[in-house]
Protein backbone atom coordinates (compact mmCIF):
# COMPACT_ATOMS: atom_id res chain seq x y z
CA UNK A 1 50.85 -2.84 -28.15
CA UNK A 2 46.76 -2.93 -28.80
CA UNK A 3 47.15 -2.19 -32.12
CA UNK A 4 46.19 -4.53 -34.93
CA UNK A 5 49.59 -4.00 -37.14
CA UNK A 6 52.80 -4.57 -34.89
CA UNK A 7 54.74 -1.41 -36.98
CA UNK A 8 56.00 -0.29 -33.28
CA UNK A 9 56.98 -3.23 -32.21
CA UNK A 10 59.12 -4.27 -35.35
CA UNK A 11 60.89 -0.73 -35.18
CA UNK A 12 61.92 -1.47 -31.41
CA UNK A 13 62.90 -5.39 -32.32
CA UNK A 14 65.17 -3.92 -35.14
CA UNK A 15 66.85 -1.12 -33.03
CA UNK A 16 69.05 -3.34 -30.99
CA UNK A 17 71.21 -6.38 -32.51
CA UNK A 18 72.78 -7.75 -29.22
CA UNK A 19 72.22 -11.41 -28.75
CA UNK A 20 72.90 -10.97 -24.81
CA UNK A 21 70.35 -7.92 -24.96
CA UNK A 22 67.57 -10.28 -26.14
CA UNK A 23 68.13 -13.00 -23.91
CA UNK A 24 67.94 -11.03 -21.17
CA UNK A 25 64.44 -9.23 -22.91
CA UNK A 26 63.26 -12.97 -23.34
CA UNK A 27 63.86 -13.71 -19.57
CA UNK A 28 62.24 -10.88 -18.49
CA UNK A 29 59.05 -11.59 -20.46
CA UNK A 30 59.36 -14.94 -18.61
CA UNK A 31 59.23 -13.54 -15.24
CA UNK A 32 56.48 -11.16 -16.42
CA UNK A 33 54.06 -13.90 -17.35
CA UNK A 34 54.84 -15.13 -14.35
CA UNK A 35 54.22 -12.37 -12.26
CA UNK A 36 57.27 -12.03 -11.27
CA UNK A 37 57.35 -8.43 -11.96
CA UNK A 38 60.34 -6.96 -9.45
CA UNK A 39 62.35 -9.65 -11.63
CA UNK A 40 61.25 -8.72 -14.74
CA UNK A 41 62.10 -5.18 -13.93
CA UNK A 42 65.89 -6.35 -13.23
CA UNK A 43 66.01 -8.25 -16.62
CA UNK A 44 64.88 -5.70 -18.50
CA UNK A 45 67.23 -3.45 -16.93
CA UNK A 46 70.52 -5.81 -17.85
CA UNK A 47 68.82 -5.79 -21.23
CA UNK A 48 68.90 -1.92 -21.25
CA UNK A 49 72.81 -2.15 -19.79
CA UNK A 50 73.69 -4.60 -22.72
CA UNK A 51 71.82 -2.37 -25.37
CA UNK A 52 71.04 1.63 -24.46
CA UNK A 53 68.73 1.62 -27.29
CA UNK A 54 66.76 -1.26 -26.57
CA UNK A 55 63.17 0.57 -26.49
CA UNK A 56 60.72 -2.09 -25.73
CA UNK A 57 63.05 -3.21 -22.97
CA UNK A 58 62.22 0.36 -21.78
CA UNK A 59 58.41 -0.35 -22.86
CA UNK A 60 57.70 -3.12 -20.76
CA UNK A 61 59.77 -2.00 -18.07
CA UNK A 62 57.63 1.24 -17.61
CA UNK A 63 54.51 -1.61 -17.57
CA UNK A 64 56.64 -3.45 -15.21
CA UNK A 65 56.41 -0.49 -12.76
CA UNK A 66 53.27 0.74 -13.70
CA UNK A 67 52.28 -2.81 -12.02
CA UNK A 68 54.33 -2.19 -8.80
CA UNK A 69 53.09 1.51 -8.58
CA UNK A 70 56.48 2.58 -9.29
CA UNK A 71 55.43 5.89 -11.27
CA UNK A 72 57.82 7.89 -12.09
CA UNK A 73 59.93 5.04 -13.14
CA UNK A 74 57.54 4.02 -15.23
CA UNK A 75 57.05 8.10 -16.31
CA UNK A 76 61.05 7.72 -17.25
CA UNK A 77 60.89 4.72 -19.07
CA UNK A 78 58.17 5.34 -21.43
CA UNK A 79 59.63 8.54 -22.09
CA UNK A 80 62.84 7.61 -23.01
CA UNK A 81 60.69 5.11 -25.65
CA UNK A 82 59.03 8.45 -27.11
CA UNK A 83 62.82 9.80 -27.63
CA UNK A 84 63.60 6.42 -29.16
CA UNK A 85 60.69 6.77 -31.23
CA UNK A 86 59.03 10.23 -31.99
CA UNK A 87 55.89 8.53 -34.14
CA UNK A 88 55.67 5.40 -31.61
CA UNK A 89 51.29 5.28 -30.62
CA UNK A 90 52.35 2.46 -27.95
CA UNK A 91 54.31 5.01 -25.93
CA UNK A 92 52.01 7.65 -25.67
CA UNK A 93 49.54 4.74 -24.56
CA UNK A 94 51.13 3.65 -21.48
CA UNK A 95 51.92 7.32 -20.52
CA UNK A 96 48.43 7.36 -20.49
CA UNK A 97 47.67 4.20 -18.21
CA UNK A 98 50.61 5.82 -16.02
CA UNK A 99 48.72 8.77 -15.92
CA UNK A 100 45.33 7.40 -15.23
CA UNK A 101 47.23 5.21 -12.22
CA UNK A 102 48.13 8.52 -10.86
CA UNK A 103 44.12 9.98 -11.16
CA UNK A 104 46.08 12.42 -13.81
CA UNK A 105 42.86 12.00 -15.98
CA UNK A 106 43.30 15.34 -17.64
CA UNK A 107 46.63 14.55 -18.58
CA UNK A 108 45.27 10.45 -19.29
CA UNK A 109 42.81 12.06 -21.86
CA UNK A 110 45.60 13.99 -23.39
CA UNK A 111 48.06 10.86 -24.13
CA UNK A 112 45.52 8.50 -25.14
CA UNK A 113 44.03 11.36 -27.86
CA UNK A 114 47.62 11.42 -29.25
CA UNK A 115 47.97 7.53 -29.31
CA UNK A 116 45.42 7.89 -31.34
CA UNK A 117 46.28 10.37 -33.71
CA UNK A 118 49.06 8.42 -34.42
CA UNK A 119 46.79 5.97 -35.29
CA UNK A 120 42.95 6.11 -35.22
CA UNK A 121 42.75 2.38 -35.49
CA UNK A 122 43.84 1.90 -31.76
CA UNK A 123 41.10 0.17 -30.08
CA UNK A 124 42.39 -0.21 -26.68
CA UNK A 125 43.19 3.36 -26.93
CA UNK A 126 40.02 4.38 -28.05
CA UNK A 127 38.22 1.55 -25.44
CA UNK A 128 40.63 3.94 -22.22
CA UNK A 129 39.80 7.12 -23.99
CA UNK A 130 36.17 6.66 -23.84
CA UNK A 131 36.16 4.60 -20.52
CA UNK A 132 38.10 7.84 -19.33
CA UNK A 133 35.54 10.14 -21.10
CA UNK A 134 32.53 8.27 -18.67
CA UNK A 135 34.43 8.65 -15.45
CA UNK A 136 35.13 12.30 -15.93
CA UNK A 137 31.64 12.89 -16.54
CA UNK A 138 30.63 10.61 -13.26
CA UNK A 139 33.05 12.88 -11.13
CA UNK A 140 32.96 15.92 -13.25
CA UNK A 141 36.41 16.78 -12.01
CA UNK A 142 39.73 14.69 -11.10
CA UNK A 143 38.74 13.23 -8.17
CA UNK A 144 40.54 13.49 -4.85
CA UNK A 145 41.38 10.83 -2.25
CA UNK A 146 38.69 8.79 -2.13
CA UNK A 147 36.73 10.05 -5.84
CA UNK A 148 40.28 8.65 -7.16
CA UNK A 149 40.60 5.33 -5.48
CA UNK A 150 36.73 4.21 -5.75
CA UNK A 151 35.60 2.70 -8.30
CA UNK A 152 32.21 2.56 -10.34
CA UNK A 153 29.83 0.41 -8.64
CA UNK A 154 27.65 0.63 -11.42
CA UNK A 155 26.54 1.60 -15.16
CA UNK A 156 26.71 5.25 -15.80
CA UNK A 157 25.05 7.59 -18.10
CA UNK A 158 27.56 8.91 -20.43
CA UNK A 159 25.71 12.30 -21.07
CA UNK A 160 27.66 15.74 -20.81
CA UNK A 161 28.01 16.79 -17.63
CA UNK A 162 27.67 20.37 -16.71
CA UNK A 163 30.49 22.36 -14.56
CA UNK A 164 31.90 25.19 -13.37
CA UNK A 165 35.85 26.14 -14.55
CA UNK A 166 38.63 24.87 -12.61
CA UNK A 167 38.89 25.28 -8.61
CA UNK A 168 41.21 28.78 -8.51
CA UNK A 169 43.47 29.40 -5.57
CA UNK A 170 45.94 31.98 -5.53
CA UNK A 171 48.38 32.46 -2.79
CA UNK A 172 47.12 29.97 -0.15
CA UNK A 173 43.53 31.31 -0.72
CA UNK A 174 40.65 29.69 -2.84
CA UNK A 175 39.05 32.02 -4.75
CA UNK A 176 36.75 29.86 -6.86
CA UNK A 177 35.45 25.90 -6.18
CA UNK A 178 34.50 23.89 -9.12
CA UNK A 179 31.48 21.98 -8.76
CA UNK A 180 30.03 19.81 -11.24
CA UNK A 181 26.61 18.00 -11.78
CA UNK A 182 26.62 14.57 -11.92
CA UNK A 183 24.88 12.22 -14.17
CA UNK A 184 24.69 9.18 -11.67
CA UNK A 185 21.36 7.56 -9.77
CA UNK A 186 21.10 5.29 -7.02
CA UNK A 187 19.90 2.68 -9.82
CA UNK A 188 23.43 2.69 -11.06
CA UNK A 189 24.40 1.53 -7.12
CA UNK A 190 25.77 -2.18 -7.12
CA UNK A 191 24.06 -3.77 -3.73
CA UNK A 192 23.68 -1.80 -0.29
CA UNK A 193 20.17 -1.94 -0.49
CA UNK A 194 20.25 -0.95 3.76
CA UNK A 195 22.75 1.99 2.63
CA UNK A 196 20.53 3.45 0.07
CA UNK A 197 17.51 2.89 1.85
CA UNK A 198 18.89 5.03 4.69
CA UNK A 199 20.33 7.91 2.44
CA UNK A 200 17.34 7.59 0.50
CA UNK A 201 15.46 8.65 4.05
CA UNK A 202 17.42 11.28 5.50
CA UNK A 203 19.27 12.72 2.30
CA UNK A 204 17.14 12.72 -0.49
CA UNK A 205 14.10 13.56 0.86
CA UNK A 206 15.26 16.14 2.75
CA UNK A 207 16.50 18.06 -0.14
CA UNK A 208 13.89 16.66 -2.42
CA UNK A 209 10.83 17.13 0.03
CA UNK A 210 11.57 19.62 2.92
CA UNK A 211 7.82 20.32 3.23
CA UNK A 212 7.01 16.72 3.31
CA UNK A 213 9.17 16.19 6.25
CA UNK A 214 7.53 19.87 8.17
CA UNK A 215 4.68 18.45 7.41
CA UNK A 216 5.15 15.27 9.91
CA UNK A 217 7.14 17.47 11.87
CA UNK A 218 10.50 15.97 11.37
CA UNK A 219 13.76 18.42 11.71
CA UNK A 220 15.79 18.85 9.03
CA UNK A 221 19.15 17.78 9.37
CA UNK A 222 21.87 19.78 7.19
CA UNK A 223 24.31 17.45 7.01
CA UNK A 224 25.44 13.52 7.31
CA UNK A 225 28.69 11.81 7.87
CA UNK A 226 29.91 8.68 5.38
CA UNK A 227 32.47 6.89 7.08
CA UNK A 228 33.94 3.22 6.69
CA UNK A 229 37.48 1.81 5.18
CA UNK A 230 39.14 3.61 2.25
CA UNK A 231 37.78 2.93 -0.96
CA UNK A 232 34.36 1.72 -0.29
CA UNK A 233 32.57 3.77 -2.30
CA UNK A 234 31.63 6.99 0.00
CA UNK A 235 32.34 9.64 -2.73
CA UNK A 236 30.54 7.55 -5.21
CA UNK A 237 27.44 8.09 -3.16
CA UNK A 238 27.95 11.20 -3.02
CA UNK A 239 27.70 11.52 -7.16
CA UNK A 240 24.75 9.61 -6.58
CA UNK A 241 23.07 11.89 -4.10
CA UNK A 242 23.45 14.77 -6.76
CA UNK A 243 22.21 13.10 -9.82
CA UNK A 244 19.24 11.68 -7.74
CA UNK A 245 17.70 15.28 -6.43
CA UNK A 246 19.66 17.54 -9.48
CA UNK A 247 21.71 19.11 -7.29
CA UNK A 248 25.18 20.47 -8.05
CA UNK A 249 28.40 18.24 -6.28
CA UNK A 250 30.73 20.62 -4.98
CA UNK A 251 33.84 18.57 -3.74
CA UNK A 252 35.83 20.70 -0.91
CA UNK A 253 39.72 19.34 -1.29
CA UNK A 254 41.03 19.49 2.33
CA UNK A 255 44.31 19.76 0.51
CA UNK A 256 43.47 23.06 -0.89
CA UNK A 257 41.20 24.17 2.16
CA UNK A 258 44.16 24.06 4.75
CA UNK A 259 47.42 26.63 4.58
CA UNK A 260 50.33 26.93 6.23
CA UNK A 261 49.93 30.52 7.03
CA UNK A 262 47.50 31.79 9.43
CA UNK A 263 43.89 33.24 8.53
CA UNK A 264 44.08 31.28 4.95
CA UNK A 265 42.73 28.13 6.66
CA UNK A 266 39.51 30.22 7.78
CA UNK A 267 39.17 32.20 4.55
CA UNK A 268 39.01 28.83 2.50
CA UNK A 269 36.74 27.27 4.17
CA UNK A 270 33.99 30.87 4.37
CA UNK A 271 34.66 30.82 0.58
CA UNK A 272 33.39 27.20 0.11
CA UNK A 273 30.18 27.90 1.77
CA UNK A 274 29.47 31.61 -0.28
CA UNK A 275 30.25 29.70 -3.33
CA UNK A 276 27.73 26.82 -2.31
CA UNK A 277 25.34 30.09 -1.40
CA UNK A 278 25.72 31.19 -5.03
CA UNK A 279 24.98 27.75 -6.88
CA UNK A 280 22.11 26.20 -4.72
CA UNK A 281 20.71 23.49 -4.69
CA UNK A 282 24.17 22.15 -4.11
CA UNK A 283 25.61 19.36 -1.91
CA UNK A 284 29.19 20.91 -0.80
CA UNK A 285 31.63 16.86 -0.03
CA UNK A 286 34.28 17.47 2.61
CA UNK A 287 36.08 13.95 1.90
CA UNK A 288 38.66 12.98 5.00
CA UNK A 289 37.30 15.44 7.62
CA UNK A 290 38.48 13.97 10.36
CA UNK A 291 41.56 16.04 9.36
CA UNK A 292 40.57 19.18 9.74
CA UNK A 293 37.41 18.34 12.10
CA UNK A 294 39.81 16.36 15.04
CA UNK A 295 38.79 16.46 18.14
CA UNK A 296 40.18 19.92 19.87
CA UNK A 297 42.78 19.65 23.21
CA UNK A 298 43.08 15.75 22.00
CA UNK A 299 46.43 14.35 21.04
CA UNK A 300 48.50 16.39 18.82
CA UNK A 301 46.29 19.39 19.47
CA UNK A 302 49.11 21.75 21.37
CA UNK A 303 51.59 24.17 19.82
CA UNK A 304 50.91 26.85 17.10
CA UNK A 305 49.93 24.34 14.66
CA UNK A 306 47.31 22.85 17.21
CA UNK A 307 45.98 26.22 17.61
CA UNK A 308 45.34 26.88 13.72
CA UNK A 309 43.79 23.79 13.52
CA UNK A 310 41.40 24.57 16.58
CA UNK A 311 40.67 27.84 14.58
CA UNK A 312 39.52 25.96 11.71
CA UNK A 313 37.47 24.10 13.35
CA UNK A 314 35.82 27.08 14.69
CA UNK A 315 35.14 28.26 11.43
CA UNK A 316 33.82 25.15 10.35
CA UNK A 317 31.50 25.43 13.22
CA UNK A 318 30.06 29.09 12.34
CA UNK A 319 29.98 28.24 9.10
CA UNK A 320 27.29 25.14 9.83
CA UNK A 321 25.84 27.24 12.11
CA UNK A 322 24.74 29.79 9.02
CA UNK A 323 23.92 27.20 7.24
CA UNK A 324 21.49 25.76 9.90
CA UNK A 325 20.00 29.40 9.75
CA UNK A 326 19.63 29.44 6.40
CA UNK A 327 19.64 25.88 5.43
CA UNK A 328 17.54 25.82 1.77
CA UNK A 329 19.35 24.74 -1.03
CA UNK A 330 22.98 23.48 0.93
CA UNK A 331 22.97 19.98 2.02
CA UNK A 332 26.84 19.14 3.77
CA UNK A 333 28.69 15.76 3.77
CA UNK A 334 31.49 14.72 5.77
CA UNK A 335 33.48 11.40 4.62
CA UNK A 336 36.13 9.75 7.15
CA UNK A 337 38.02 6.79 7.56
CA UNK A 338 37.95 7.78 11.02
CA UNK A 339 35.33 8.85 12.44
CA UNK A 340 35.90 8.92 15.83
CA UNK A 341 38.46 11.62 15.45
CA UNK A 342 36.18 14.20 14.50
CA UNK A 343 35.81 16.99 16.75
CA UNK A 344 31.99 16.33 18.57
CA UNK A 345 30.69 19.59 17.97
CA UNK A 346 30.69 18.44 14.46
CA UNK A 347 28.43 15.82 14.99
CA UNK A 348 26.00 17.56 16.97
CA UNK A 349 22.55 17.49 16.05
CA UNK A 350 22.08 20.03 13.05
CA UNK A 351 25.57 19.63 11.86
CA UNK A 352 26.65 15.80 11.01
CA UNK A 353 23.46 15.03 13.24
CA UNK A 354 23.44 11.45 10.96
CA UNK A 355 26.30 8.98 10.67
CA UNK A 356 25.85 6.07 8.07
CA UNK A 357 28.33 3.33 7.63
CA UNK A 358 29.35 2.36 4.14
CA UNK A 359 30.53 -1.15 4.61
CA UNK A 360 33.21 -3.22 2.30
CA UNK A 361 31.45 -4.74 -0.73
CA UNK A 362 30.40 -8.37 0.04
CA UNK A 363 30.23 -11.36 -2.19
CA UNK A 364 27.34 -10.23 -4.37
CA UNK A 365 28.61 -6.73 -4.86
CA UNK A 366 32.14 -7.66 -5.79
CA UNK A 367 30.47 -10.09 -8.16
CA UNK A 368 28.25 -7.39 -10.11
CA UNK A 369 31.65 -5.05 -9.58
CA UNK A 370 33.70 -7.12 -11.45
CA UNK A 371 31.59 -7.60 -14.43
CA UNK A 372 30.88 -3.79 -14.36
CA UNK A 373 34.62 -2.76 -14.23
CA UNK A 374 35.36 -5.48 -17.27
CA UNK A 375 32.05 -4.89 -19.32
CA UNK A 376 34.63 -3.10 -21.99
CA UNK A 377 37.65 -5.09 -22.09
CA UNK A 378 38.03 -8.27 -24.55
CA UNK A 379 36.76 -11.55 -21.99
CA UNK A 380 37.56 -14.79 -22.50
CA UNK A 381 35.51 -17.50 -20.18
CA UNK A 382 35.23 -15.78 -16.91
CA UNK A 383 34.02 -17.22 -13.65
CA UNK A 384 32.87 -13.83 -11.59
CA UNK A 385 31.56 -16.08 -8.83
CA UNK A 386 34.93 -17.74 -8.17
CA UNK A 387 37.26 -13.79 -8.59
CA UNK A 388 34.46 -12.43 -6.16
CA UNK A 389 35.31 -15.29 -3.91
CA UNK A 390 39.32 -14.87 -4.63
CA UNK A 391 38.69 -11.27 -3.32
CA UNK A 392 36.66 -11.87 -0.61
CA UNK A 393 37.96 -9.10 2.35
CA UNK A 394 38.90 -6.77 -0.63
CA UNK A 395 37.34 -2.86 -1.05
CA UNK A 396 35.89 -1.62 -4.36
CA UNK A 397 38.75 0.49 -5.14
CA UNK A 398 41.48 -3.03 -5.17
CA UNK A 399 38.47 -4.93 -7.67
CA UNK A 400 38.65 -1.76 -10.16
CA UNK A 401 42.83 -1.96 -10.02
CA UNK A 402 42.91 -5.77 -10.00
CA UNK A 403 40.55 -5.70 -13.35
CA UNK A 404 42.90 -2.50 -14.92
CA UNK A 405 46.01 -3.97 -14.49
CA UNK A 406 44.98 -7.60 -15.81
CA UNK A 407 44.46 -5.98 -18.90
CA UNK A 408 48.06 -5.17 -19.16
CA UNK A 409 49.31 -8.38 -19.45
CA UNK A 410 47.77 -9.54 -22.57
CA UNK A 411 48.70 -5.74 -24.00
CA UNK A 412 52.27 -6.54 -22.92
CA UNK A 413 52.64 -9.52 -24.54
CA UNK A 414 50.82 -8.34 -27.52
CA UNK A 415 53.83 -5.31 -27.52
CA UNK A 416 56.46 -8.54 -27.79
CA UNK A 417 54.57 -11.01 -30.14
CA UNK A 418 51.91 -9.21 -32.57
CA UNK A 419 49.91 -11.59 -31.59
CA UNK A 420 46.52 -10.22 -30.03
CA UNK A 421 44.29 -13.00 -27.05
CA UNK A 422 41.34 -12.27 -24.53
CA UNK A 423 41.70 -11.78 -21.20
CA UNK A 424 41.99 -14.99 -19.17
CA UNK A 425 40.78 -16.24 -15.78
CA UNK A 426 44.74 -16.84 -15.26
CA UNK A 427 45.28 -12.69 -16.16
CA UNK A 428 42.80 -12.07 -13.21
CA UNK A 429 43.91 -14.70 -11.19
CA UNK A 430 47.57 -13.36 -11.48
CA UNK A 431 46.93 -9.69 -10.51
CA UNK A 432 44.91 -10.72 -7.50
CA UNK A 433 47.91 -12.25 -6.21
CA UNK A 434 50.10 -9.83 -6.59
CA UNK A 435 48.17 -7.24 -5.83
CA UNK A 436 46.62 -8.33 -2.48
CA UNK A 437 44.04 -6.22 -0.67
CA UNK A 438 44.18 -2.63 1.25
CA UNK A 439 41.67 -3.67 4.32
CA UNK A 440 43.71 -6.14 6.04
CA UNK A 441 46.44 -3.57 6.89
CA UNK A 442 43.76 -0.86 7.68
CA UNK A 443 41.42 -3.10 9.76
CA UNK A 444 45.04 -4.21 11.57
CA UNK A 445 45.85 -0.51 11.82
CA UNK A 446 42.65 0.94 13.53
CA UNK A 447 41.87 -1.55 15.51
CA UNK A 448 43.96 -0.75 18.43
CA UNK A 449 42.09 2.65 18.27
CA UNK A 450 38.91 1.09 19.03
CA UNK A 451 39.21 -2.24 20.49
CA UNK A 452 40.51 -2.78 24.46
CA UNK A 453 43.16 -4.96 25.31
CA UNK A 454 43.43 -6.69 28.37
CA UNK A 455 47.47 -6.87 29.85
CA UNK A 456 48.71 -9.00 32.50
CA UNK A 457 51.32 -8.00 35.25
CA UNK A 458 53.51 -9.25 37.54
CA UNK A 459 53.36 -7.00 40.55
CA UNK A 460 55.36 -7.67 43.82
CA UNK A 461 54.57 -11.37 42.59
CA UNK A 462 51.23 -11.25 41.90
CA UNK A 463 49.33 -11.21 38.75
CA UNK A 464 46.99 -7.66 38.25
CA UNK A 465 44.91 -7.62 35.07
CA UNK A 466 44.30 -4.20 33.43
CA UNK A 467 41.88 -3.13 30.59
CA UNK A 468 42.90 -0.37 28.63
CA UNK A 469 40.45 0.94 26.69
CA UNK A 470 40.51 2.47 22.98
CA UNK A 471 39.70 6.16 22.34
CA UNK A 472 35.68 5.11 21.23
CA UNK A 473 33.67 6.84 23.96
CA UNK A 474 30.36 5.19 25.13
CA UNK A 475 28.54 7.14 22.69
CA UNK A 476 30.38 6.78 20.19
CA UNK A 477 30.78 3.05 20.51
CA UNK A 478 26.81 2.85 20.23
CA UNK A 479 26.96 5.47 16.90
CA UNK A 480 29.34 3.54 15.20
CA UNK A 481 28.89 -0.44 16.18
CA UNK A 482 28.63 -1.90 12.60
CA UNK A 483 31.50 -0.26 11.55
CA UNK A 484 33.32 -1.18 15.04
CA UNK A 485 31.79 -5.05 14.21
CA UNK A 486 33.70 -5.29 11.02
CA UNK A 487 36.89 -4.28 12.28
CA UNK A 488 36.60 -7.19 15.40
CA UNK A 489 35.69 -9.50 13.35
CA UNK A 490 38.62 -8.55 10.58
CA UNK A 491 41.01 -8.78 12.95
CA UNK A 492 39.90 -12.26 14.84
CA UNK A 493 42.58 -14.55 13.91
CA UNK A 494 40.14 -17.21 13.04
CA UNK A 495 38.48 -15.09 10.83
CA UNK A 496 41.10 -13.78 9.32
CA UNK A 497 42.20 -17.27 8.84
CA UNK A 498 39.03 -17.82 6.82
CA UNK A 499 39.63 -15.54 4.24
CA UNK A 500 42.97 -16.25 3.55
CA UNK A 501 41.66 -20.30 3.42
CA UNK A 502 39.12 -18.78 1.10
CA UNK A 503 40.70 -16.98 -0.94
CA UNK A 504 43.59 -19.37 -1.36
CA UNK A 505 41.35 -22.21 -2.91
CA UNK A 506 39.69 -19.69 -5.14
CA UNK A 507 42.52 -18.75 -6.57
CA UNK A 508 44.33 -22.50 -6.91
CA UNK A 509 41.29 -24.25 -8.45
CA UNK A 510 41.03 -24.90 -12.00
């Protein structure tokens, strides 16, 4: 597939003899180009019916749905290509890229290393493996929620990275959380020159500089909360944060913090903060909070489960509050999509007394994003200007996918023809339309959280007008007004009407 020779692809061309097979293989590479990918993936199936042993039909099927996030399809498929072919490099290749897709990166590492023992001369293999290598050392551990989904926003150092062993939980209880130090600086930030500025002020220098701060008479705060749309590049700041003032990144999984049975919630999260005690200076990430922080007797706060939750939050609470009396060394973030489902207390002054928006990337960030996330892959002439414009609206996590999947194509054809090309402006162009954008369906979803509606009835024959306001109290319409901006203006039809305009001439132009 990115191999110079085309040994696998001959052994897979020689397995089947069925004229009808082919055809249908032939098709299906039609539909691919053509992004047509549910198509292809019903092509190469009939393929597959005419011939059972047709393995690249299975191949570039399991691309197919690699594309369309269909994993474990694609999981199937390339396996059944590694029982076709036992000494096959392409196969354990693409169970790599499956398992990257899935923020597997252990297992990623694993698949590309045999690729590549099956042939050392595998440079797209080795260009993933070592791309892999650099991320892993960025996060130190496979991220979660948002670590997975954002991408780099800029170049990274690709020095070891120190770290504790794996997170250990046994029985519903953690008994040891990884941290890991990371190698990234707010140099190696693409754009948000107001973001950094205002981390740089109440983050940095309050970890870096405590006695600076005294001496002026500012409090120290213990803790901020990111917040803004998925995929924006909150946990990336985070890594940031740490590289910039040496401290250790200690990422607390909600996942693994809440359990089903009582008591293991509040043990988790006390174990979190006397394993942050123990490896100080530290900055302990809680990404998504707002689901284990909601607001208490709010909506879905009743029954047992309401009242475990209520307990956590407790704990949370006491557990700040130590940390307020003993704040030196322990520096707490929050991260939400959400923020104005977090429980109040939690944002008190001395908790998450700061809240700092991390906006969508605009034109000039997805620009330098782009080139960053391509700066390895084989380029042919590429206009970034136009692609940023293409994807204006989209977050930094949909650029990073858009440029990893348009890499597949010329792979995939490479895996039919032998024949090795660049990647085109029409490879990019092609996976930004089929890929589309995450924010429009989030700003669409939230906004009837935080924007009122005004509804008109007909009442003994009269009209009466009502406002009905969204859950944002006063205060917490003032905190959180940029982020409140965005999602008005998102959701204005004529706006919205912009983008699409805008992004529909960037992508027809030639």
């Amino acid at each position: 597939m990115a191999t110079g020779d085309t040994q696998d692809q001959s052994q897979r061309d020689s397995s089947t003899g069925s004229k009808e097979a082919k055809d249908f293989y032939t098709d299906a590479g039609k539909a691919f180009e053509q992004n047509d990918f549910e198509k292809a993936i019903i092509l190469y199936t009939k393929a597959i019916n005419a011939d059972p042993n047709y393995s690249s039909a299975y191949f570039n099927r399991a691309l197919s749905y690699a594309i369309v996030n269909k994993y474990l399809e694609a999981t199937r498929d390339a396996e059944k290509v590694l029982d076709l072919e036992p000494n096959s490099h392409d196969a354990p290749y693409v169970m790599g890229i499956i398992s990257e897709y899935q923020h597997d990166y252990k297992g990623a590492k694993e698949w590309y290393e045999k690729a590549l023992s099956r042939n050392p001369n595998y440079e797209q293999a080795k260009a993933r493996l070592e791309q892999l290598k650099s991320k892993l050392a960025q996060e130190g551990t496979s991220p979660a929620s948002e670590a997975s989904a954002a991408p780099a926003m800029g170049p990274v150092s690709t020095k070891p990275v120190a770290e504790s062993k794996d997170t250990v939980v046994e029985e519903g209880q953690i008994k040891k959380v990884k941290w890991h130090v990371s190698n990234i600086k707010f140099k190696d930030v693409v754009g948000m020159t107001k973001e950094k500025k205002l981390i740089y002020e109440n983050i940095i220098l309050a970890i870096r500089k405590p006695d600076l701060l005294k001496a002026y008479g500012k409090k120290l705060g213990l803790g901020v909360i990111f917040y803004g749309p998925p995929g924006c590049g909150k946990t990336y700041f985070v890594n940031a944060i740490g590289g910039e003032t040496g401290s250790k990144v200690m990422i607390a999984r909600i996942n693994e913090i809440v359990d089903m049975y009582a008591g293991n919630t509040e043990k988790n999260m006390h174990a979190i903060f006397e394993q942050a005690r123990k490896n100080t200076p530290v900055v302990v990430f809680f990404d998504e909070i707002d689901a284990l922080g909601q607001k208490r007797g709010g909506e879905g706060g009743g029954g047992e489960q309401g009242s475990y939750m209520r307990m956590a939050v407790n704990q949370f609470l006491q557990e700040m509050d130590g940390v307020e009396k003993n704040p030196e060394g322990i520096f707490v973030i929050g991260a939400t999509n959400q923020p104005w489902d977090i429980d109040p207390a939690l944002k008190r002054s001395k908790r998450f007394g700061e809240s700092i928006y991390i906006p969508p990337p605009d034109y000039k960030t997805r620009k330098q994003a782009l080139i960053y996330n391509t700066r390895k892959m084989p380029l042919g002439r590429i206009n970034f200007g136009r692609l940023a414009r293409a994807t204006m609206g989209f977050s930094q996590a949909d650029l990073e996918e858009i440029c990893d999947k348009a890499a597949l194509i010329p792979a995939a054809e490479e895996d039919r023809t032998g024949r090795r090309r660049k990647i085109t402006m029409r490879d990019f162009l092609k996976m930004i339309k089929a890929h589309g954008n995450t924010l429009d369906e989030w700003y669409s979803m939230v906004k009837k959280d935080i924007i009122s509606k005004t509804e008109t009835q007909i009442v003994d024959g009269k009209k009466q007008t009502t406002v009905k306001e969204g859950k944002l109290s006063p205060e917490e319409k003032s905190r959180y007004k940029a982020m409140i901006k965005d999602v008005k203006r998102n959701s204005n039809s004529f706006y919205r009407f912009v983008k699409r305009f805008v992004r529909s001439f960037s992508l027809r132009i030639t």
